[in-house]
Protein backbone atom coordinates (compact mmCIF):
# COMPACT_ATOMS: atom_id res chain seq x y z
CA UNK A 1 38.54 60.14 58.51
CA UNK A 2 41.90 59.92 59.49
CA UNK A 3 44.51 56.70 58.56
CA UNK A 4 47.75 56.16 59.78
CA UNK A 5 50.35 55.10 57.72
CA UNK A 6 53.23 52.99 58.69
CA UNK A 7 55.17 52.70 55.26
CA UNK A 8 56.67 55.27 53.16
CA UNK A 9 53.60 54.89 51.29
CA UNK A 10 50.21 52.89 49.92
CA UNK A 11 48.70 52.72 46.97
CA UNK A 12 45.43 53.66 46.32
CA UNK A 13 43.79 50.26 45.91
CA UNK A 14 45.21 48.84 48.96
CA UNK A 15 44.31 51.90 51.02
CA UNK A 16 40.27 51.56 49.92
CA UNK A 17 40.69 48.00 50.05
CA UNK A 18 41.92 48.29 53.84
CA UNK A 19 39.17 50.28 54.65
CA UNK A 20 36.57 48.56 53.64
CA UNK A 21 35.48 50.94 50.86
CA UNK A 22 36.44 48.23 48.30
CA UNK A 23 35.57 44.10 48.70
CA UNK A 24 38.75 43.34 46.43
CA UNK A 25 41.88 44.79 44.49
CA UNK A 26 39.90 43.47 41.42
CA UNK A 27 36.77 45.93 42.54
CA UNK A 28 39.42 48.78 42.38
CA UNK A 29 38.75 48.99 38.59
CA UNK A 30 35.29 49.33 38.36
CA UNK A 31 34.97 51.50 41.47
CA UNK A 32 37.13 53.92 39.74
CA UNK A 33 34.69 54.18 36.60
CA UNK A 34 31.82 54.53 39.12
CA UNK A 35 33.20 57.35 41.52
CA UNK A 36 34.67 60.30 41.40
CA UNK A 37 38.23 60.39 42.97
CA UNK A 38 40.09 62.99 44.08
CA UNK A 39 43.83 63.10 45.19
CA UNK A 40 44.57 66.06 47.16
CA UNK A 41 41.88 67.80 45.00
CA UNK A 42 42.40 66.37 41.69
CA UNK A 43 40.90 63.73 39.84
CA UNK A 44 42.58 60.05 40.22
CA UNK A 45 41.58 57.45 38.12
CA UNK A 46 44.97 55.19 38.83
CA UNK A 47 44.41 52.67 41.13
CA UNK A 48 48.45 51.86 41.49
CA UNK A 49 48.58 55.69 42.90
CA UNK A 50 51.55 56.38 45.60
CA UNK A 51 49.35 57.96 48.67
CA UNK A 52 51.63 59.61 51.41
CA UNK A 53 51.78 61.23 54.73
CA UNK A 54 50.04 64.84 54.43
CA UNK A 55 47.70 63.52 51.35
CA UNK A 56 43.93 63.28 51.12
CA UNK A 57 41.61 61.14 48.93
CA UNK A 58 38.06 62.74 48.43
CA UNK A 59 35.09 60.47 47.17
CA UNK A 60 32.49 62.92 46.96
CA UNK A 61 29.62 61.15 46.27
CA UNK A 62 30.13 58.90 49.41
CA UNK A 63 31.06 61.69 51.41
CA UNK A 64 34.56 60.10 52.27
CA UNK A 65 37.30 62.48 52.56
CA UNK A 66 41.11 60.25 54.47
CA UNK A 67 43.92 62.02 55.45
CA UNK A 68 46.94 60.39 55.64
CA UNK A 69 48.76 60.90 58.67
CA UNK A 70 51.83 60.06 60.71
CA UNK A 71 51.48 57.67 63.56
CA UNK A 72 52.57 58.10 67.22
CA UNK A 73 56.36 56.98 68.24
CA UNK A 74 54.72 54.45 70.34
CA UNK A 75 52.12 53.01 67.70
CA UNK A 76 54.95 53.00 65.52
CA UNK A 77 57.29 50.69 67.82
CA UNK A 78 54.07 48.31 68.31
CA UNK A 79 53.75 48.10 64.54
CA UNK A 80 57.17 47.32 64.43
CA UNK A 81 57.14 44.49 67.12
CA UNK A 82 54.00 43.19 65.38
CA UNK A 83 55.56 42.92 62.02
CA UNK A 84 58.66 41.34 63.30
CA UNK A 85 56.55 38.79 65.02
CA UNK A 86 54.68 38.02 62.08
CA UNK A 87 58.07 37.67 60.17
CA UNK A 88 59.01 35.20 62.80
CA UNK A 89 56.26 33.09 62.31
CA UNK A 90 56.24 32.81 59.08
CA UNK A 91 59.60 31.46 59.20
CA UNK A 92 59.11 29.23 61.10
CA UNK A 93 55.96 27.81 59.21
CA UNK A 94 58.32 27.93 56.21
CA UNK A 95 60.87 25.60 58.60
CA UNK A 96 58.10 23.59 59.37
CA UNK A 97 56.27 23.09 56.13
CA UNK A 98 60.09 21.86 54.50
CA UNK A 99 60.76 19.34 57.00
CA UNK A 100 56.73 17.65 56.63
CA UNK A 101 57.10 15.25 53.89
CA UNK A 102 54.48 15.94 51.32
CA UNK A 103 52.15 12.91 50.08
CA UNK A 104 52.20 11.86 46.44
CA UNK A 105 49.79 13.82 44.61
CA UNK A 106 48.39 11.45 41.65
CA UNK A 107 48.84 8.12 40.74
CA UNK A 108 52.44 8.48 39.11
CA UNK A 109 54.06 9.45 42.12
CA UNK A 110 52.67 6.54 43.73
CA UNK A 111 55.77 4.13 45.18
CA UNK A 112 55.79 0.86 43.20
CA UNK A 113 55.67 -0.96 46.38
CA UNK A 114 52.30 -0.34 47.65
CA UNK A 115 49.60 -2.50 46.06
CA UNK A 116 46.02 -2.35 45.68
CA UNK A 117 43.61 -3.43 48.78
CA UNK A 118 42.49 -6.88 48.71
CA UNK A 119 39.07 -7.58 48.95
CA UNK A 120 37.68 -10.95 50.09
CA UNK A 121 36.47 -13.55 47.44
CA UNK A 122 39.03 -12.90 45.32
């Protein structure tokens, strides 16, 4: 299988985790002890590996073997655009969330001036 990389690099974990091979970073370390993992045709057991352009993992016993390779100039620009749009957002969000006032969240950062309901009969 092929995967194109947009970044200088990824690590290991992120790259199985991304495809699905692992559930969640924490699965990385007992996958690890379970399979066999080979980095350009050596063993790996380090899940914060570096994995480039022009490297391979091989997981034998699943039959997986990834190449890393470089995308096109024009998947690259679309990347791009969608990580600078992304970026955007989450700016703004960040704009947002500071000008929402935030509600007191126990009982000591109640204001003074609100009082308990009144119920009738009392």
């Amino acid at each position: 299988m092929e995967y194109k990389l947009f970044e200088e690099f990824i690590t290991l974990q992120a790259l199985l985790k991304e495809l699905g091979i692992i559930h969640s970073g924490g699965a990385i370390k007992s996958f690890l002890a379970d399979h066999l993992v080979y980095f350009n045709g050596e063993l790996e057991n380090r899940r914060g590996k570096k994995v480039r352009i022009g490297d391979s993992i091989d997981i034998p016993d699943m039959k997986i073997h990834i190449i890393l390779t470089q995308p096109s100039q024009e998947e690259q620009e679309e990347y791009l655009q969608e990580k600078l749009e992304k970026e955007r957002v989450a700016k703004l969000v960040k704009e947002m969330n500071k000008t929402v006032k935030k509600k007191p969240t126990n009982k000591h950062q109640v204001s003074k001036t609100k009082t308990a309901p009144r119920f009738p009969g009392r």
